[in-house]
Protein backbone atom coordinates (compact mmCIF):
# COMPACT_ATOMS: atom_id res chain seq x y z
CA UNK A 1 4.49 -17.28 -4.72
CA UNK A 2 2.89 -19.62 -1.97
CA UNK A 3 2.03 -18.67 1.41
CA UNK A 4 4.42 -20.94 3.28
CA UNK A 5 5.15 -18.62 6.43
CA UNK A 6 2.81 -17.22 8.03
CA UNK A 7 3.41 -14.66 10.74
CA UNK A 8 0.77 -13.09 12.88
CA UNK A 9 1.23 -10.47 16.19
CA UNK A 10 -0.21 -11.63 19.33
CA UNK A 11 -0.91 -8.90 21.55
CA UNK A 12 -3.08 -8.64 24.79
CA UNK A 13 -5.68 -6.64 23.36
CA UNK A 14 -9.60 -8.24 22.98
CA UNK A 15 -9.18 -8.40 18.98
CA UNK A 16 -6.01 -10.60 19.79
CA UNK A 17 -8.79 -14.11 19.26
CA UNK A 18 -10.52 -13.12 16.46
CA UNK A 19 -6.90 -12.36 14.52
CA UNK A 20 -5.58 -15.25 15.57
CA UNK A 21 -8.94 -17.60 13.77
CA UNK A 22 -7.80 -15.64 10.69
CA UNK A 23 -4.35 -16.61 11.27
CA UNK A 24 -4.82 -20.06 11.52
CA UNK A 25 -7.84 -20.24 9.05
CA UNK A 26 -4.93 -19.14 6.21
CA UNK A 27 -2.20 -20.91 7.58
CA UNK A 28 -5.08 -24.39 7.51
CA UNK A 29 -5.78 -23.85 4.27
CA UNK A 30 -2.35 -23.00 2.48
CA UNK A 31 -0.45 -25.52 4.65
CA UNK A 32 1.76 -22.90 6.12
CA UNK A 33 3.88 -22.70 9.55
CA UNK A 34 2.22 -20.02 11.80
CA UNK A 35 4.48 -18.28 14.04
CA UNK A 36 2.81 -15.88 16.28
CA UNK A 37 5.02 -12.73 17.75
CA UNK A 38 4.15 -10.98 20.91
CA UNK A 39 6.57 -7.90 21.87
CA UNK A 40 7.40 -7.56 24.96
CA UNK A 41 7.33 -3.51 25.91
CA UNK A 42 8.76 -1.79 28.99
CA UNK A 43 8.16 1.86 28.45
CA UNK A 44 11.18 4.06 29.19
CA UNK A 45 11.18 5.81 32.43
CA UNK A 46 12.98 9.70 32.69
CA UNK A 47 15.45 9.55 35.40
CA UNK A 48 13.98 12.08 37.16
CA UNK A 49 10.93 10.03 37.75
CA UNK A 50 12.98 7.04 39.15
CA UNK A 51 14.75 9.14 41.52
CA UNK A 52 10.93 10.44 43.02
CA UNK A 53 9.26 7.16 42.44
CA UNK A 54 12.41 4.63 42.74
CA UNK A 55 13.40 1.52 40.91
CA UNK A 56 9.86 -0.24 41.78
CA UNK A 57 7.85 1.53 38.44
CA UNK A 58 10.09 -0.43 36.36
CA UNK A 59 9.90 -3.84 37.92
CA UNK A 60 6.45 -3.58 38.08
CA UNK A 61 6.17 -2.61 33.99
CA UNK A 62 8.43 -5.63 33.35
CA UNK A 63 6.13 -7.85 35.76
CA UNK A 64 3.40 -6.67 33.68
CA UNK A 65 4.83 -7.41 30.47
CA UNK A 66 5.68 -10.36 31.07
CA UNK A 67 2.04 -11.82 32.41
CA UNK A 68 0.53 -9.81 29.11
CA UNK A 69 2.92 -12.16 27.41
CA UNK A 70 2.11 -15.24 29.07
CA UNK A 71 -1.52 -14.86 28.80
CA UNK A 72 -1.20 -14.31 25.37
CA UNK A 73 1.13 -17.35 24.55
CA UNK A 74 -1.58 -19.15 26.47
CA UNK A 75 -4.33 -17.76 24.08
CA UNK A 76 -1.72 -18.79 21.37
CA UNK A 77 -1.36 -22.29 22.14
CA UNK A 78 -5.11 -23.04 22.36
CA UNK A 79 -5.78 -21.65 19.38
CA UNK A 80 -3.04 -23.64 17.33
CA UNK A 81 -4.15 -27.06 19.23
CA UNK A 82 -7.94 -26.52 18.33
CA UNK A 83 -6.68 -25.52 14.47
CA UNK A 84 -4.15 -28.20 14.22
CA UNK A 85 -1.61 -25.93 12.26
CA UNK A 86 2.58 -26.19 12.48
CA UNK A 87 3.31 -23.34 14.61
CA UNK A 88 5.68 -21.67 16.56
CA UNK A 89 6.02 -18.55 19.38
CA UNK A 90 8.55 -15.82 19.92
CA UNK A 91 8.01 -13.55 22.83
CA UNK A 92 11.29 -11.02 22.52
CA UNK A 93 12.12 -7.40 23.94
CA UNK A 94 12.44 -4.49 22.34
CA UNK A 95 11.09 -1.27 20.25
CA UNK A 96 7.44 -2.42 18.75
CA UNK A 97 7.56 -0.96 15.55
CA UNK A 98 11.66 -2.35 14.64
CA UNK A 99 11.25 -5.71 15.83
CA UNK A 100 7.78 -6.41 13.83
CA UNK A 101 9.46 -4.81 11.10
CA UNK A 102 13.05 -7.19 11.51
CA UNK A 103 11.25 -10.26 11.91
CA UNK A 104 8.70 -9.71 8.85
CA UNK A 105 11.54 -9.69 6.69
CA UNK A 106 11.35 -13.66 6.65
CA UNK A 107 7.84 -14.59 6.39
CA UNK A 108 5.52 -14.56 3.19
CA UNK A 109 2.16 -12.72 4.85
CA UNK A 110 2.19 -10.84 8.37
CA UNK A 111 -1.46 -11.01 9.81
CA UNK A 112 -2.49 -7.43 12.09
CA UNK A 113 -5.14 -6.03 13.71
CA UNK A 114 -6.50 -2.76 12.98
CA UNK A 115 -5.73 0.06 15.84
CA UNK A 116 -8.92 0.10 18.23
CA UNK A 117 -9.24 4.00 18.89
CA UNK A 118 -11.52 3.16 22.10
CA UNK A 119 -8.02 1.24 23.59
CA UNK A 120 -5.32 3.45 25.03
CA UNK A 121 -1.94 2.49 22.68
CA UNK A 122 1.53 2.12 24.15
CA UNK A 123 4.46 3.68 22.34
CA UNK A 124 4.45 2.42 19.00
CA UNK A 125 0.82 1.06 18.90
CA UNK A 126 -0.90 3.42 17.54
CA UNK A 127 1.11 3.49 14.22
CA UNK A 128 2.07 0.17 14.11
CA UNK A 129 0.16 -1.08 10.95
CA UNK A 130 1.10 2.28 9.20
CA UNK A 131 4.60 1.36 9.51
CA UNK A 132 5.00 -2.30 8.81
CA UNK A 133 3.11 -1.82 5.67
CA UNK A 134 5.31 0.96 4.21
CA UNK A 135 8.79 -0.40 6.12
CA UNK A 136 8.30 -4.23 6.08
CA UNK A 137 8.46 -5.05 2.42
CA UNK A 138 6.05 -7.88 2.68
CA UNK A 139 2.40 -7.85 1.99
CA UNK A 140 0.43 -7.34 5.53
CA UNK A 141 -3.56 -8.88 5.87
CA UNK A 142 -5.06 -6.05 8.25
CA UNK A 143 -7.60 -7.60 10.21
CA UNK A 144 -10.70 -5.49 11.27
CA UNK A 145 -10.91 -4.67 15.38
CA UNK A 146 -14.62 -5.15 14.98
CA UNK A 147 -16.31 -8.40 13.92
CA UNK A 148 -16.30 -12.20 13.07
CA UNK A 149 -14.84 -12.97 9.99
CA UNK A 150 -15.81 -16.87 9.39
CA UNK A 151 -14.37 -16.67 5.86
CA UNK A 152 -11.71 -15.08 3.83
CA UNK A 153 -11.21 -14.89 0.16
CA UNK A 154 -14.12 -16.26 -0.91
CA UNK A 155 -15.15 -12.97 -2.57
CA UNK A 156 -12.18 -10.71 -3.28
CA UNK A 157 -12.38 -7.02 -4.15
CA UNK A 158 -8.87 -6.18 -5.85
CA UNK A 159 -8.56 -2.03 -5.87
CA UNK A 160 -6.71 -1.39 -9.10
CA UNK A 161 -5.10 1.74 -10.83
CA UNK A 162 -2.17 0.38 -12.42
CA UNK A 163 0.31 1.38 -10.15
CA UNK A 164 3.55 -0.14 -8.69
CA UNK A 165 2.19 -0.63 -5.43
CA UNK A 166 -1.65 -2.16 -7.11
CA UNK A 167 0.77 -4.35 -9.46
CA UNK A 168 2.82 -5.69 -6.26
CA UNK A 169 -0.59 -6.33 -4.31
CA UNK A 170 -1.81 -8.37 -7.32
CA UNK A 171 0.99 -10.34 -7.07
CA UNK A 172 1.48 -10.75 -3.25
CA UNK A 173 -2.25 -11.73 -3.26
CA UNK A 174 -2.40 -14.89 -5.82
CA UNK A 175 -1.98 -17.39 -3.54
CA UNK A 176 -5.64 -16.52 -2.19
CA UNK A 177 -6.90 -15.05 -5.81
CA UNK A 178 -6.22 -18.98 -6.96
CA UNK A 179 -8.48 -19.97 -3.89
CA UNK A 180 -11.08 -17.47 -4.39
CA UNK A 181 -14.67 -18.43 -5.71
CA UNK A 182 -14.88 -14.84 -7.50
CA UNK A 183 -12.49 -11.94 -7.77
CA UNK A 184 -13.77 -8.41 -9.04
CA UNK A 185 -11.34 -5.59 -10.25
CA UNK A 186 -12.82 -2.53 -9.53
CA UNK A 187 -11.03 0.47 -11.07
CA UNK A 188 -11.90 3.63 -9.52
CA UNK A 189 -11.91 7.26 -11.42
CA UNK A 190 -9.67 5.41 -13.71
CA UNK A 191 -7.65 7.65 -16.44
CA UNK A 192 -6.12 7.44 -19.86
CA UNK A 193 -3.14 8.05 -21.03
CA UNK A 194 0.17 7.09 -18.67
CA UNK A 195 -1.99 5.49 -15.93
CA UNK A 196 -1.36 2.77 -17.70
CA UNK A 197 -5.12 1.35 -17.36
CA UNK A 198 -5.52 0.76 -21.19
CA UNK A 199 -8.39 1.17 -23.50
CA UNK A 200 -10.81 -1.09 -20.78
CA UNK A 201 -9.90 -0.31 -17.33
CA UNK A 202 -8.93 -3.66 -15.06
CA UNK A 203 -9.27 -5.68 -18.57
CA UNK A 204 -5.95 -6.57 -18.89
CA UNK A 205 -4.63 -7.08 -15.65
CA UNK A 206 -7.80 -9.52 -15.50
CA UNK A 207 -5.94 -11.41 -18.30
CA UNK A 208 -3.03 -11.68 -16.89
CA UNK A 209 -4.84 -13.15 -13.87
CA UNK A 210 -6.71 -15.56 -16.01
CA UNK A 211 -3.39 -17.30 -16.55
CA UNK A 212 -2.51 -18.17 -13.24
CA UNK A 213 -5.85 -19.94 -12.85
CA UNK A 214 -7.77 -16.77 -11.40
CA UNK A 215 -11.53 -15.59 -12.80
CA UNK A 216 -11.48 -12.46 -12.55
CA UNK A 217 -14.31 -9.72 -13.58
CA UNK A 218 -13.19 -6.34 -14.56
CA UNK A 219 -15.05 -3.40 -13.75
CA UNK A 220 -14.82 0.20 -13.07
CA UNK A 221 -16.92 3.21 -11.58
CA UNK A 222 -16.66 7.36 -11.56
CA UNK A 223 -17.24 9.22 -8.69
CA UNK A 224 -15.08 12.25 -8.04
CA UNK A 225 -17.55 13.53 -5.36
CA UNK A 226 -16.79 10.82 -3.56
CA UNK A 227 -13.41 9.62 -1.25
CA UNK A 228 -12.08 6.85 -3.21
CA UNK A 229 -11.02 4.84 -0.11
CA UNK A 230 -15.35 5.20 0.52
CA UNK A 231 -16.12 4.24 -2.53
CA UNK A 232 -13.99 1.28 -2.11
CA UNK A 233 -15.85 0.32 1.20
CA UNK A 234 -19.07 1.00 -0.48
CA UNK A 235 -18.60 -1.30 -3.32
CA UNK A 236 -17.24 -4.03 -0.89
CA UNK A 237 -20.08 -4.22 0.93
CA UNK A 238 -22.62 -4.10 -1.68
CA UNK A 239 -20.73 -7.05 -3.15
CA UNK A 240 -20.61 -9.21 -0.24
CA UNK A 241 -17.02 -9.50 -0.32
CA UNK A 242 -14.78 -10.67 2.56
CA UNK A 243 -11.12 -9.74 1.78
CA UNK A 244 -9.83 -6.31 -0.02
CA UNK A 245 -6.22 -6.69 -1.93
CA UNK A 246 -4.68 -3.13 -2.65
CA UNK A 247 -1.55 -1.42 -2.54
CA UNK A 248 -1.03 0.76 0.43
CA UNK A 249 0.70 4.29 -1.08
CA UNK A 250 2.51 6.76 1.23
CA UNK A 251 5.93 7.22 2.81
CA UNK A 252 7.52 6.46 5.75
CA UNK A 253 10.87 8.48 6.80
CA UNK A 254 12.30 9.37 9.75
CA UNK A 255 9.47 7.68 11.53
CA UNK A 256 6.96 10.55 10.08
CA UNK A 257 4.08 8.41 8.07
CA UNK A 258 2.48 10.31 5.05
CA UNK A 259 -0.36 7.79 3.98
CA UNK A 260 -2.28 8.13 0.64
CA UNK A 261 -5.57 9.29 1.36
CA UNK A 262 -7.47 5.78 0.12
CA UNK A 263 -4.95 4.01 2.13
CA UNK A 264 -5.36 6.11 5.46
CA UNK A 265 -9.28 5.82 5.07
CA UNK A 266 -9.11 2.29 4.37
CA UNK A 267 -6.66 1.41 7.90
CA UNK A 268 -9.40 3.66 9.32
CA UNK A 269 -12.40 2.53 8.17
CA UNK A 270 -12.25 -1.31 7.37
CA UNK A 271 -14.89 -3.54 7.61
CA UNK A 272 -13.42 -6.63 6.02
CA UNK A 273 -9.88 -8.34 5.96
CA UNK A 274 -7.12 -5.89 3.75
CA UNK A 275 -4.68 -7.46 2.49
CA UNK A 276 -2.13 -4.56 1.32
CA UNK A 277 1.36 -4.07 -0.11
CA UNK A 278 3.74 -1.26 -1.11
C-alpha cells in the first residue's frame, strides 16, 4: 500500500500547527494529496432554553463556528503554501464523530491530535480519536498535544503480539517502515502456544518485513509488574524513537468505547507520533 491520500483534521485548538507540520511533512515525503477537514459544530440547544434566551444563542454559535473555521482554513492554507504539497479543504456541518468517520473511509492515513485534558471539549471531542480508530477502518497517526516533532519514522517502535489488529498495523504502516532508518519489534510479555509469536518472539514477522525492503530488529522484554502500554513508552524513549505503529484493541458499539488497556494508556500518555489500526 502507498500513502497517496492523506487526510488530516483541522480544528481551532493550539495543537492544530504542530499537526498540521506532521501532515504535510508525510504528505512531502510520500507525494500524497493532503486534504485537511475542519467540522463545523453548532451544539444543540433544548427548546426550553430558546424560548428564555431566544433565537440569538444559536446565531451567535453558528457565527462562531464559522470564524473558528475560517481561521483555521487560514492556518491551513499557509501551511500548504510554505510545504508546497497538493492539497485540498472541506469545511462541512454536522455530528463530529460521523462525519470524520464518513469521510475517512476514502483516504489511506487520517492524521489527529491527541485530546488536550487542560482544553474544555465540545460534544464529540473528547472521544474523538477513540472512535475513528475503532469505527474508521483506516489506520489513524495520533499526534501528541505536547511537543515538536521535527521528524517521523526515522526510528520506529512496532508493538507486536501477533494479533489481528498488530498484523493490520504492520501492514498499514509499510509505507513509512520502507522509509525508516531502523525499525525495532518489541514483543512484550510475549507467550507460547496460540499467540502465535513462534519459537523467537517478533522473529518472523521481522522476516516477513525483510522482504518488503524493511530492516527490522526483533526483540522482546518481560515485565508483568509493569502496564504494558508503560512499558511501551518506556522502551520508546530509551530508544530514541519518533513514531509508535500498533494495533489499537477495544470495541466501539452503540457509541460506548471499551479500549484495551495498552491502547487507552497509550491515547493517554503519548509522547511520540502513534500510528494505530484495528
Amino acid at each position: 500500500m502507498a500513502l497517496k491520500d492523506i487526510m488530516v483534521i483541522v480544528d481551532s485548538s493550539a495543537h492544530a500547527a504542530d499537526r498540521l507540520d506532521v501532515a504535510i511533512k508525510l504528505a512531502s515525503d510520500h507525494d500524497a494529496h493532503l486534504t485537511g477537514l475542519f467540522v463545523r459544530m453548532v451544539p444543540h440547544v433544548p427548546q426550553f432554553v430558546l424560548s428564555q434566551l431566544g433565537p440569538e444563542v444559536q446565531e451567535v454559535q453558528r457565527r462562531y463556528a464559522q470564524e473558528a473555521a475560517t481561521a483555521a482554513h487560514a492556518l491551513f492554507e499557509d501551511k500548504v503554501r510554505a510545504g508546497g504539497v497538493r492539497a485540498e479543504w472541506r469545511a462541512v456541518d454536522g455530528d463530529l464523530v460521523d462525519t470524520v468517520c464518513l469521510h475517512a473511509k476514502y483516504t489511506d492515513l487520517i492524521v489527529m491530535g491527541q485530546r488536550d485534558p487542560n482544553q474544555d471539549a465540545m460534544d464529540g471531542e473528547a472521544e474523538l480519536v477513540d472512535h475513528v480508530v475503532l469505527e474508521a477502518g483506516r489506520p489513524v497517526l495520533v499526534v501528541p498535544y505536547a511537543g515538536k516533532f521535527r521528524t517521523l519514522g526515522r526510528k520506529v517502535v512496532v508493538a507486536w503480539n501477533a494479533s489481528r489488529e498488530a498484523i493490520r498495523a504492520v501492514n498499514d504502516a509499510m509505507p513509512l517502515l520502507q522509509k525508516a532508518h531502523e525499525v525495532e519489534v518489541l514483543a512484550i510479555n510475549p507467550r507460547g502456544g496460540r499467540a502465535g509469536h513462534g519459537d523467537v518472539p517478533g522473529a518472523d514477522i521481522s522476516l516477513h518485513l525483510a522482504r518488503h525492503g524493511v530492516k527490522a530488529n526483533a526483540e522482546h522484554i518481560f515485565s508483568d509488574d509493569v502496564d504494558p502500554g508503560a512499558m511501551l513508552l518506556s522502551r520508546t524513549a530509551d530508544a530514541g524513537a519518533d513514531l509508535i505503529v500498533m494495533g489499537a484493541y477495544g470495541r466501539s458499539r452503540l457509541r460506548e468505547l471499551v479500549l484495551g488497556g495498552a491502547t487507552r494508556h497509550l491515547l493517554r500518555h503519548m509522547t511520540v507520533p502513534v500510528l494505530m489500526s484495528h
